[in-house]
C-alpha atoms as a PDB file:
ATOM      1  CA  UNK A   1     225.430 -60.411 -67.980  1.00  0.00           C
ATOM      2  CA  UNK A   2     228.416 -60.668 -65.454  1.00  0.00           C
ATOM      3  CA  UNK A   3     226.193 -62.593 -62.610  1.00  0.00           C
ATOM      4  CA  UNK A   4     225.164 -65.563 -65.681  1.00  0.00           C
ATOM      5  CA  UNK A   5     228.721 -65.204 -67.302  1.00  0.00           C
ATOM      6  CA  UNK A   6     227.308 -64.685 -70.491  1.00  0.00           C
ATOM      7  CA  UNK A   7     230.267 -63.097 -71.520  1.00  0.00           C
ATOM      8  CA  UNK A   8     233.136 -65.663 -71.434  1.00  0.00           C
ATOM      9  CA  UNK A   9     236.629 -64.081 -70.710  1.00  0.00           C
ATOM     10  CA  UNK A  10     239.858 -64.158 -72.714  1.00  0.00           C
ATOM     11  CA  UNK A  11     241.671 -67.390 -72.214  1.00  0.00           C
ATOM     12  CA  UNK A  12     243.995 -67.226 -69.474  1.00  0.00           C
ATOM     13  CA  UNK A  13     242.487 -64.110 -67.775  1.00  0.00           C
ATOM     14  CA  UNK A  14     242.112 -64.393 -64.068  1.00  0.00           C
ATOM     15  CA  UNK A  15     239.329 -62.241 -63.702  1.00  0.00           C
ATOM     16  CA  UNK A  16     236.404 -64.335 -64.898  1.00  0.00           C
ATOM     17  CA  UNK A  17     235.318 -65.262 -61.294  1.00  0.00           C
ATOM     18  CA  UNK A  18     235.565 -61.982 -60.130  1.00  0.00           C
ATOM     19  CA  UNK A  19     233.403 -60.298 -62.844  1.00  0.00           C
ATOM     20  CA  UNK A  20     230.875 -62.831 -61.784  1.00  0.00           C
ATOM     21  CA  UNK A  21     231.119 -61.943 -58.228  1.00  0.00           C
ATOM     22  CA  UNK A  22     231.091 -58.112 -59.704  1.00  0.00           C
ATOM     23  CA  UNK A  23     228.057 -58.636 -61.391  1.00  0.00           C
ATOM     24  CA  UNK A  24     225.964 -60.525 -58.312  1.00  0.00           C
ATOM     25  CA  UNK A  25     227.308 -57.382 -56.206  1.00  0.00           C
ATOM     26  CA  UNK A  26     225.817 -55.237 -58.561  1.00  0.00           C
ATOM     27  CA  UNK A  27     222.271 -57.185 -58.229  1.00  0.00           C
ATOM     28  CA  UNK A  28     222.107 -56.616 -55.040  1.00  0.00           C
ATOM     29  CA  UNK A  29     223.068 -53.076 -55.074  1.00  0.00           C
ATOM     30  CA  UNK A  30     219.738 -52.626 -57.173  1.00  0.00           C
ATOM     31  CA  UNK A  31     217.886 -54.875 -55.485  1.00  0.00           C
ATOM     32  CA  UNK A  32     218.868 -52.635 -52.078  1.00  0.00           C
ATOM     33  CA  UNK A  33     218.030 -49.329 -53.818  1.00  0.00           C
ATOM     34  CA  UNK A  34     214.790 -50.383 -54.641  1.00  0.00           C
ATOM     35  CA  UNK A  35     214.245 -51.966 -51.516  1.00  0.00           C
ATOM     36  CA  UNK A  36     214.938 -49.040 -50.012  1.00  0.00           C
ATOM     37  CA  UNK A  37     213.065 -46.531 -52.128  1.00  0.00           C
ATOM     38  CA  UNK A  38     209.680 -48.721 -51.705  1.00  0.00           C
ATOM     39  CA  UNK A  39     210.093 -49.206 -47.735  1.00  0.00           C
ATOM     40  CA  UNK A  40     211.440 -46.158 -46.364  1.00  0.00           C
ATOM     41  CA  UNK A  41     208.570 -43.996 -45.553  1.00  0.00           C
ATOM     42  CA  UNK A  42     210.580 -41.404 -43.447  1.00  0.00           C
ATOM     43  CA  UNK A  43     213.866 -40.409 -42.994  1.00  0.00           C
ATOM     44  CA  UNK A  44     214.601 -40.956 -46.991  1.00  0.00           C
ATOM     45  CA  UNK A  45     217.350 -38.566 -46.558  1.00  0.00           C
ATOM     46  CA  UNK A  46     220.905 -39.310 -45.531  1.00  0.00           C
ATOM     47  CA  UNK A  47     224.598 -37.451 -46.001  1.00  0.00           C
ATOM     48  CA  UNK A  48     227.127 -39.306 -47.502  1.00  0.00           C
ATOM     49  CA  UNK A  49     230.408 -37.283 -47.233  1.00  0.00           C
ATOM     50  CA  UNK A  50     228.947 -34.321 -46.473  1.00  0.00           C
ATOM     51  CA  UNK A  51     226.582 -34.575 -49.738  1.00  0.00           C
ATOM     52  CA  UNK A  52     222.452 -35.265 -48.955  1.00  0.00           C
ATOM     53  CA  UNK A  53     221.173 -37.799 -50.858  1.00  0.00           C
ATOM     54  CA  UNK A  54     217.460 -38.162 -50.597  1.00  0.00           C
ATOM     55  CA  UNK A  55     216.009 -41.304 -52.025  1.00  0.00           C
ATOM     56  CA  UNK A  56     212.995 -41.153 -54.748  1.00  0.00           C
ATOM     57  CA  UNK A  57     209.674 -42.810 -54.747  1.00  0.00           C
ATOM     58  CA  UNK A  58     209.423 -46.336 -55.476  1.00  0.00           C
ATOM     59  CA  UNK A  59     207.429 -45.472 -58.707  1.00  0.00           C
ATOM     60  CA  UNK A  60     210.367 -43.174 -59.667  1.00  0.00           C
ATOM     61  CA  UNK A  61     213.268 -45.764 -58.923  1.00  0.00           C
ATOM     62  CA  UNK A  62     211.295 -47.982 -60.829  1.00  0.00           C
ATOM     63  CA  UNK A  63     210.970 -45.591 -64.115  1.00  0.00           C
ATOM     64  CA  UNK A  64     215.373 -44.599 -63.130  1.00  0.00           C
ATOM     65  CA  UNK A  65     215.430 -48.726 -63.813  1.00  0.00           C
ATOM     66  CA  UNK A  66     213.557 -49.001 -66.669  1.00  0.00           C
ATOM     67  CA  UNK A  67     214.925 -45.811 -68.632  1.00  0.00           C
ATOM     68  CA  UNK A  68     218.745 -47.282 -67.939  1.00  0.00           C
ATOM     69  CA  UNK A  69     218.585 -50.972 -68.914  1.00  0.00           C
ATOM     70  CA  UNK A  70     216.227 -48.919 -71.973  1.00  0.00           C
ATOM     71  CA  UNK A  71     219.707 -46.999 -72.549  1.00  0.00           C
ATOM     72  CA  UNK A  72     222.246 -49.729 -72.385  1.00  0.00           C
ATOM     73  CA  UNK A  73     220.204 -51.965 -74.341  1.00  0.00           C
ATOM     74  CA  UNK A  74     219.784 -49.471 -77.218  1.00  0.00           C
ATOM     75  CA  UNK A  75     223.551 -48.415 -76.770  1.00  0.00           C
ATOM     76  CA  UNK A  76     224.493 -52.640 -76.976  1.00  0.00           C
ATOM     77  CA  UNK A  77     222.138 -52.701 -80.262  1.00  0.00           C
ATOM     78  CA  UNK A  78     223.685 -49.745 -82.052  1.00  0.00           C
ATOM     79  CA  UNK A  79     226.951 -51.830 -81.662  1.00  0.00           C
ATOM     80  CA  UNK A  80     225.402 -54.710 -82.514  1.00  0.00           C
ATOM     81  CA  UNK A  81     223.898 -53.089 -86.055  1.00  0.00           C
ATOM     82  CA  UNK A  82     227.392 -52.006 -86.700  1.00  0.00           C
ATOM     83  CA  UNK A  83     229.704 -54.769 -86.486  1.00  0.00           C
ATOM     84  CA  UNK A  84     226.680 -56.152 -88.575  1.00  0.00           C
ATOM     85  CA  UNK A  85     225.664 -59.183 -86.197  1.00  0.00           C
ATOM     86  CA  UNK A  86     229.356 -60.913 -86.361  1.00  0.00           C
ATOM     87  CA  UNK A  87     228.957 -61.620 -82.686  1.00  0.00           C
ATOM     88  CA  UNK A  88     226.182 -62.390 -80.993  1.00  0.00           C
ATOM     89  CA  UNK A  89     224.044 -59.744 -79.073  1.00  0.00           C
ATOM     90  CA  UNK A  90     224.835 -61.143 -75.711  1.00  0.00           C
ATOM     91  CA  UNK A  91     228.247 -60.619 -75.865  1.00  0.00           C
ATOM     92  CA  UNK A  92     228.386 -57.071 -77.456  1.00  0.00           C
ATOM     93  CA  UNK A  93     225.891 -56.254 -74.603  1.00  0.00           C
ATOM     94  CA  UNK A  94     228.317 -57.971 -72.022  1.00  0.00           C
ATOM     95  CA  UNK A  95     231.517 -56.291 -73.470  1.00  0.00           C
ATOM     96  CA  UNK A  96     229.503 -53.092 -73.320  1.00  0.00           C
ATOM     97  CA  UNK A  97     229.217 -53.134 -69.652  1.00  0.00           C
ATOM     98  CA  UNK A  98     232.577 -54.207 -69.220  1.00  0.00           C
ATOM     99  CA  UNK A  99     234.099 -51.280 -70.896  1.00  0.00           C
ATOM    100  CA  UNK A 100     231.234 -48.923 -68.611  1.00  0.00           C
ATOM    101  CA  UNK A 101     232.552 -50.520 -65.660  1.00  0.00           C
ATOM    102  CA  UNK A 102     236.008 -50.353 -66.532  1.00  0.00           C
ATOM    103  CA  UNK A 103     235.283 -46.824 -67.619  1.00  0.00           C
ATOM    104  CA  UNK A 104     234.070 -45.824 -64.593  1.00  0.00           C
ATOM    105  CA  UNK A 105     236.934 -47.086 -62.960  1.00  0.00           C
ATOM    106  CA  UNK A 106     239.473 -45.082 -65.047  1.00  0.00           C
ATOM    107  CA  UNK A 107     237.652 -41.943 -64.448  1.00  0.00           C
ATOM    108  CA  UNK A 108     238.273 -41.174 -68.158  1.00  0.00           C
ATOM    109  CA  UNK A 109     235.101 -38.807 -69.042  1.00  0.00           C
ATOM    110  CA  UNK A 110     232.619 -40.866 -71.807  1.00  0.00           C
ATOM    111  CA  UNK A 111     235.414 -43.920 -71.522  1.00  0.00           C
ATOM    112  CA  UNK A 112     237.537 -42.303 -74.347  1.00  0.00           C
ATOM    113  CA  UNK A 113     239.300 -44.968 -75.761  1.00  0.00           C
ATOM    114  CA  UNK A 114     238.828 -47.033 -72.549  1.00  0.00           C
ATOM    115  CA  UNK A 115     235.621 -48.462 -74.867  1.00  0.00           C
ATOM    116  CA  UNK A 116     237.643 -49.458 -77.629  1.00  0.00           C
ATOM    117  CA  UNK A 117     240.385 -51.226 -75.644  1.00  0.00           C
ATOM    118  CA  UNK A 118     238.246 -53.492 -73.800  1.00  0.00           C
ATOM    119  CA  UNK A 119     236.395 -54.429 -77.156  1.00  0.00           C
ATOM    120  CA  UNK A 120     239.344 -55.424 -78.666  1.00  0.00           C
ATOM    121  CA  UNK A 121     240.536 -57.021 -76.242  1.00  0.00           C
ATOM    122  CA  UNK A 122     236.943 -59.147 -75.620  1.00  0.00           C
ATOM    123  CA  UNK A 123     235.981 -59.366 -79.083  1.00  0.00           C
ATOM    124  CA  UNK A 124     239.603 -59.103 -80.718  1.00  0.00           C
ATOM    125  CA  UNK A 125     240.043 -62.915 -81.496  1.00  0.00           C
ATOM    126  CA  UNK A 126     236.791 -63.248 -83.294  1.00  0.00           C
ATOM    127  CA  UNK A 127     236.878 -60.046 -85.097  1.00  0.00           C
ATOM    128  CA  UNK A 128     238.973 -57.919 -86.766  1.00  0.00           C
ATOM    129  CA  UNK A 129     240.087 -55.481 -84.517  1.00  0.00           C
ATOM    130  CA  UNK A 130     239.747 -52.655 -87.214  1.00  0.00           C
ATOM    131  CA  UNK A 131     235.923 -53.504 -88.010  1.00  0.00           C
ATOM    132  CA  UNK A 132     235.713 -53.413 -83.834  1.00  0.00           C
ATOM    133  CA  UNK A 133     237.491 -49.876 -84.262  1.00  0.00           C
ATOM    134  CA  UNK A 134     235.075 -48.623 -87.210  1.00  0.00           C
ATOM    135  CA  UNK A 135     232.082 -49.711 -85.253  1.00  0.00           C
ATOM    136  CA  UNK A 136     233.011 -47.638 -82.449  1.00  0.00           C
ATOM    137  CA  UNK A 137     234.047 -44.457 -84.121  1.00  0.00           C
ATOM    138  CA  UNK A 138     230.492 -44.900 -85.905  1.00  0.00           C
ATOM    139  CA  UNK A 139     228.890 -45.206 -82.371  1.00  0.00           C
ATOM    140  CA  UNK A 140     230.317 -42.213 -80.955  1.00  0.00           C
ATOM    141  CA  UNK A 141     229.694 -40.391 -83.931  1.00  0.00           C
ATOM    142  CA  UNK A 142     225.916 -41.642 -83.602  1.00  0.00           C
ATOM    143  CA  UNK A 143     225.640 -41.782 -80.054  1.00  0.00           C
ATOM    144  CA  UNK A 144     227.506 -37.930 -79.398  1.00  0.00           C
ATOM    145  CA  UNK A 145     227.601 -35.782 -82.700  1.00  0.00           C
ATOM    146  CA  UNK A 146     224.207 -36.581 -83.974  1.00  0.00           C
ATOM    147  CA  UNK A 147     222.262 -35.148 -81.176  1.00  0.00           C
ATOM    148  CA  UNK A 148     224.682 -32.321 -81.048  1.00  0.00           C
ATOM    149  CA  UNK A 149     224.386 -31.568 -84.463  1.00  0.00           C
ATOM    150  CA  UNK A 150     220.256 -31.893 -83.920  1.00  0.00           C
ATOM    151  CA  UNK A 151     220.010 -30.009 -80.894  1.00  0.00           C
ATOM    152  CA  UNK A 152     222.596 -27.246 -82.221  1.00  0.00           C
ATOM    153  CA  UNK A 153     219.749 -26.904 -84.971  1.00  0.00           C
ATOM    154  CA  UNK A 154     217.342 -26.595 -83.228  1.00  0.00           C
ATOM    155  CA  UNK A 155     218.579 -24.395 -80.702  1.00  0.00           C
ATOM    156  CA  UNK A 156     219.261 -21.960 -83.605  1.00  0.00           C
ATOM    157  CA  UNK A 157     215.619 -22.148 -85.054  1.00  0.00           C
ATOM    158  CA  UNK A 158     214.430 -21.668 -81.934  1.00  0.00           C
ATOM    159  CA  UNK A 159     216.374 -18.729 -81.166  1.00  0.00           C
ATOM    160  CA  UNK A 160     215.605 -17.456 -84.671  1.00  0.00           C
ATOM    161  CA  UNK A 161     211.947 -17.602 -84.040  1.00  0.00           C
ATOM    162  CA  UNK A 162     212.136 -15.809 -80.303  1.00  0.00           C
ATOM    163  CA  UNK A 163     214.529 -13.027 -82.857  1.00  0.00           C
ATOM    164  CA  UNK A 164     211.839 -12.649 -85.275  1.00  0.00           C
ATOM    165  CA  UNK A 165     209.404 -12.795 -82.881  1.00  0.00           C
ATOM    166  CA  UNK A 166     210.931  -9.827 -80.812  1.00  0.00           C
ATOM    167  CA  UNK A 167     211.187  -7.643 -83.495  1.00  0.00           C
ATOM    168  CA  UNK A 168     207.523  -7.241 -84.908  1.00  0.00           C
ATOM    169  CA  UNK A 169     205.278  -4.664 -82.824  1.00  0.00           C
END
């Protein structure tokens, strides 16, 4: 998205050349990992800052691959569904990965309001920024609280069933 500048910056921002660059970087960081996963037969183990990190497989780097772009792409359609196709789907994807980037940056844990900011401030002139706003409170609310709520049920079914379980002789 950065690399092809399918996401075109705010007018006047300076950035726009450097979130290209940012997003060729970030090719060849992948390309590199996988690189490295599928040609390193020994020695896959090395200690950054006193931390081991062992690479995986190439079969498994290639499934880590998959199952992210699987994420970020469902993430950038959820969006998409909510601000009901206003903008196109390139652009909510690219201002997605903008605010994860930027996110990641701010060390804010899940990008807590770091999100919303940069989608206002991508998507503000050609949407109202309180539509952007009720998307994203709906995506959090989807994206966090549902599973919560589902695993917090199931979690007490479960534990309902090991209780009835235990008590019969």
């Amino acid at each position: 998205m950065f690399a092809l500048r399918i996401l075109s910056a705010p007018a006047g921002w300076p950035g726009a050349a450097a979130l290209q660059a940012l997003g060729f970087l970030m090719w060849a960081v992948v390309a590199g990992y996988l690189l490295c996963c599928a040609l390193l037969r020994e020695n896959r183990s090395f200690t950054i800052r006193g931390h081991t990190v062992t690479l995986p497989p190439a079969r498994m780097a290639f499934a880590q691959l998959a199952l992210s772009c699987a994420n970020w792409l469902t993430i950038g359609t959820v969006i998409y569904v909510l601000l009901r196709g206003q903008v196109g789907y390139g652009s909510v994807l690219g201002t997605l990965l903008v605010a994860a980037v930027a996110g990641v940056i701010t060390h804010i844990p899940a990008g807590l309001g770091v999100l919303e900011a940069v989608f206002v401030a991508l998507l503000g002139a050609r949407l109202d920024p309180h539509a952007i706003l009720a998307a994203l409170l709906a995506y959090r609310a989807l994206y966090y609280l549902v599973p919560l709520l589902l695993a917090t049920g199931v979690y007490f079914s479960l534990e309902s069933r090991a209780r009835t379980a235990g008590s019969k002789p």
